[in-house]
C-alpha atoms as a PDB file:
ATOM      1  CA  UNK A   1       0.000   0.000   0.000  1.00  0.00           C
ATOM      2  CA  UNK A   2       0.980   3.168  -0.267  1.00  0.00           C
ATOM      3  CA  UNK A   3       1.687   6.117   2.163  1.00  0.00           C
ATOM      4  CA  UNK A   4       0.247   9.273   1.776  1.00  0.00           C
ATOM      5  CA  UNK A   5       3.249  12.019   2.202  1.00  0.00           C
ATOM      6  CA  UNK A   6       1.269  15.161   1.441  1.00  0.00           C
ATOM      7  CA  UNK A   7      -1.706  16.976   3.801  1.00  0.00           C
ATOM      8  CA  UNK A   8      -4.339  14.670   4.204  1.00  0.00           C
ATOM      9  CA  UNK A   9      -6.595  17.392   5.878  1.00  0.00           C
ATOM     10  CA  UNK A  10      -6.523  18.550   2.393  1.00  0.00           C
ATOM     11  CA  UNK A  11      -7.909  15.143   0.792  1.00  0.00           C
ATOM     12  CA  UNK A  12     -10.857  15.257   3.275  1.00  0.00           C
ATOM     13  CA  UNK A  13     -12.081  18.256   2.355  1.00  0.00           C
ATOM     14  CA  UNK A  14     -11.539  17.188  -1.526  1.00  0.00           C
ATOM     15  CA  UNK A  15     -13.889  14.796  -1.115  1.00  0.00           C
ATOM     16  CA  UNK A  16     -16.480  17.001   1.765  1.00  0.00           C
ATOM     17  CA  UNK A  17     -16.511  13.806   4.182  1.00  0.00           C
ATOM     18  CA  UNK A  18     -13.904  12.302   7.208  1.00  0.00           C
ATOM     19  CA  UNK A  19     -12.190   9.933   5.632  1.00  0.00           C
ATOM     20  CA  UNK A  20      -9.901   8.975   8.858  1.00  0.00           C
ATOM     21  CA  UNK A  21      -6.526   9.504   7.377  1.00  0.00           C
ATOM     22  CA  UNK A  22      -4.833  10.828  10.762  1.00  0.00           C
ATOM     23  CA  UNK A  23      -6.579   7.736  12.781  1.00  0.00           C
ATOM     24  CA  UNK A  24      -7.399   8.505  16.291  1.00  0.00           C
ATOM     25  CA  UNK A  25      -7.264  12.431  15.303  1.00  0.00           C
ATOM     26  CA  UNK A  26     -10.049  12.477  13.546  1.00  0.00           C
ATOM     27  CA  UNK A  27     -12.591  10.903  15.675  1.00  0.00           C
ATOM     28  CA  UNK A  28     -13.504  13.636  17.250  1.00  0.00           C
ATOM     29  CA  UNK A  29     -16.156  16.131  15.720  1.00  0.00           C
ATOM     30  CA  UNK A  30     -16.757  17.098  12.209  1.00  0.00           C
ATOM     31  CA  UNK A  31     -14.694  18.581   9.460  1.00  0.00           C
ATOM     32  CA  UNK A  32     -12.137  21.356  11.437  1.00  0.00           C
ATOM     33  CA  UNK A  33     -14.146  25.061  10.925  1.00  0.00           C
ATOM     34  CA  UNK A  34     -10.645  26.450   9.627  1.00  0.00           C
ATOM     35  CA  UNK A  35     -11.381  24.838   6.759  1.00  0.00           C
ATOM     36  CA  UNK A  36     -13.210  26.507   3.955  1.00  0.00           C
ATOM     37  CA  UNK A  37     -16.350  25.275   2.106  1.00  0.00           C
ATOM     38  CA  UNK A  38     -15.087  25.289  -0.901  1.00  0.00           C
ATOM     39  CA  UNK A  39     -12.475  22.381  -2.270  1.00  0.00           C
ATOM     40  CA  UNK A  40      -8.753  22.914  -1.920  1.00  0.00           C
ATOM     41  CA  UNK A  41      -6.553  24.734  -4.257  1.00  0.00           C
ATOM     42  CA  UNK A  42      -6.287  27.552  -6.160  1.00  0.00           C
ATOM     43  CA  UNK A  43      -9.291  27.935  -8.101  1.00  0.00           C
ATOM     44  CA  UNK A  44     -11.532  25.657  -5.893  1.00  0.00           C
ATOM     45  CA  UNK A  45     -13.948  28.582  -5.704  1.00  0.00           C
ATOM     46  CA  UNK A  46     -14.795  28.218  -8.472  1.00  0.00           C
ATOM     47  CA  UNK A  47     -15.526  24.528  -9.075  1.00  0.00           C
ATOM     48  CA  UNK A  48     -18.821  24.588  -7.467  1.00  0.00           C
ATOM     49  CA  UNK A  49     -21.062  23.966  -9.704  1.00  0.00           C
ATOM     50  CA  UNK A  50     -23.584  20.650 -10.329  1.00  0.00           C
ATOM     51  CA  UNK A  51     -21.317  17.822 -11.089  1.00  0.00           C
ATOM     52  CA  UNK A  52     -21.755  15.409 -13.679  1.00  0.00           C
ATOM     53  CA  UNK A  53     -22.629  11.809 -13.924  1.00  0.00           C
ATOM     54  CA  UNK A  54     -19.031  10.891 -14.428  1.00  0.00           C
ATOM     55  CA  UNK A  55     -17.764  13.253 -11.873  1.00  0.00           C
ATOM     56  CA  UNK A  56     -19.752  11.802  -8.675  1.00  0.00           C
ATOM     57  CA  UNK A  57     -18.739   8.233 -10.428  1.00  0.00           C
ATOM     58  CA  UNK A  58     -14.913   9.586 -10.359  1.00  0.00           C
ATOM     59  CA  UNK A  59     -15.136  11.389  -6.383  1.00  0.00           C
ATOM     60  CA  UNK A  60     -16.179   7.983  -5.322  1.00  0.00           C
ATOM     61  CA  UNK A  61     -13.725   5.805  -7.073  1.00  0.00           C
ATOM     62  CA  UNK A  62     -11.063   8.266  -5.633  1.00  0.00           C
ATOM     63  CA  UNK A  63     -12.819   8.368  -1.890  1.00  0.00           C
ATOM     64  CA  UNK A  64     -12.156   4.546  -1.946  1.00  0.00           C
ATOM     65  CA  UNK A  65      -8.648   4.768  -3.254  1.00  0.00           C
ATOM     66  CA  UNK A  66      -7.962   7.033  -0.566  1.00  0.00           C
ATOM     67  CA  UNK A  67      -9.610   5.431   2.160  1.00  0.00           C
ATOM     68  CA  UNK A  68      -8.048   1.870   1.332  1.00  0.00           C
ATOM     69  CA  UNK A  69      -4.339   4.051   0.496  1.00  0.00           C
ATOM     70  CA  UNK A  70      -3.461   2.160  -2.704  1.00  0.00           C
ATOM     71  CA  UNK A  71      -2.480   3.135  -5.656  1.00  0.00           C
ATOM     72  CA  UNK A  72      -4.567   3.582  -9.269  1.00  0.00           C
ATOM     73  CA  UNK A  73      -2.709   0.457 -10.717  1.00  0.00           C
ATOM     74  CA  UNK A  74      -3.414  -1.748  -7.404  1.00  0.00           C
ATOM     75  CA  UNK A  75      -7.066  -0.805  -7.195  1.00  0.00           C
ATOM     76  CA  UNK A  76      -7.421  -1.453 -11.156  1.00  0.00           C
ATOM     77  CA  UNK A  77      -6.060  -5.036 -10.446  1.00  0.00           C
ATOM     78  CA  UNK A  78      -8.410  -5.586  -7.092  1.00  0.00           C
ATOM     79  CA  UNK A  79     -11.358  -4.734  -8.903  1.00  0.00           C
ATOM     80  CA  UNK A  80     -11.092  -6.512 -11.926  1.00  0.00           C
ATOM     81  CA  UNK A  81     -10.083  -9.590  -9.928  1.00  0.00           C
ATOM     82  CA  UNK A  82     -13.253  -8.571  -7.463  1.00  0.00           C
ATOM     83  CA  UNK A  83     -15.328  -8.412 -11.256  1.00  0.00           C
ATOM     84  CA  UNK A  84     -13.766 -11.992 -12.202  1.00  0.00           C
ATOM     85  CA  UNK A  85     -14.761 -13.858  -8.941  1.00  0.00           C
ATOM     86  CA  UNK A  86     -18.209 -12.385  -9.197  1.00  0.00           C
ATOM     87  CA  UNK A  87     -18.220 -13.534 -13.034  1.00  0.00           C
ATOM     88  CA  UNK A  88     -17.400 -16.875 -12.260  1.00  0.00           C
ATOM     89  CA  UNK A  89     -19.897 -17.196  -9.283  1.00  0.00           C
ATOM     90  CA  UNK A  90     -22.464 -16.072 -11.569  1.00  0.00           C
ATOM     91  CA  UNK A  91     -22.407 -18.565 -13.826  1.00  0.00           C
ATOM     92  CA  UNK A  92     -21.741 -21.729 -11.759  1.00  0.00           C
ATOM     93  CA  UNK A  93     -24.305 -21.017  -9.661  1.00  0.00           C
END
């Protein structure tokens, strides 16, 4: 897996839920009030408007990459093995 060597206060509020990167940390209310409403980064102002269909598909995929810390490549691999044992329980079933 790998480690995340960058703020990861900053990936939270990316994706506008706790995703318990610090551990123990984090328990302990909601998202800090220093940090703003809108995303991080320069213009993150002004990305708020309605996302797309393949933008909430994309936040998600990235939510889970970040809450399991691997890589694209690894989670690629771990779902399509995920998609080939569901295949092959389909059809022997």
């Amino acid at each position: 897996m790998a480690s995340i060597h960058r703020p990861v206060c900053r990936l939270c509020r990316r994706e506008k839920v706790k995703l318990f990167l610090k551990g123990p940390k984090c328990e302990d209310g909601p998202l800090p009030d220093r940090a703003a409403p809108e995303p991080p980064g320069e213009h993150g102002r002004d990305r708020l408007r309605q996302p797309s269909e393949y933008n909430t598909q994309l936040r998600e995929k990235q939510k889970a990459r970040r809450i399991y810390g691997v890589l694209e490549t690894q989670f690629r691999n771990m779902y399509e093995e995920a998609s080939a044992s569901r295949a092959s329980r389909a059809t022997t079933c």
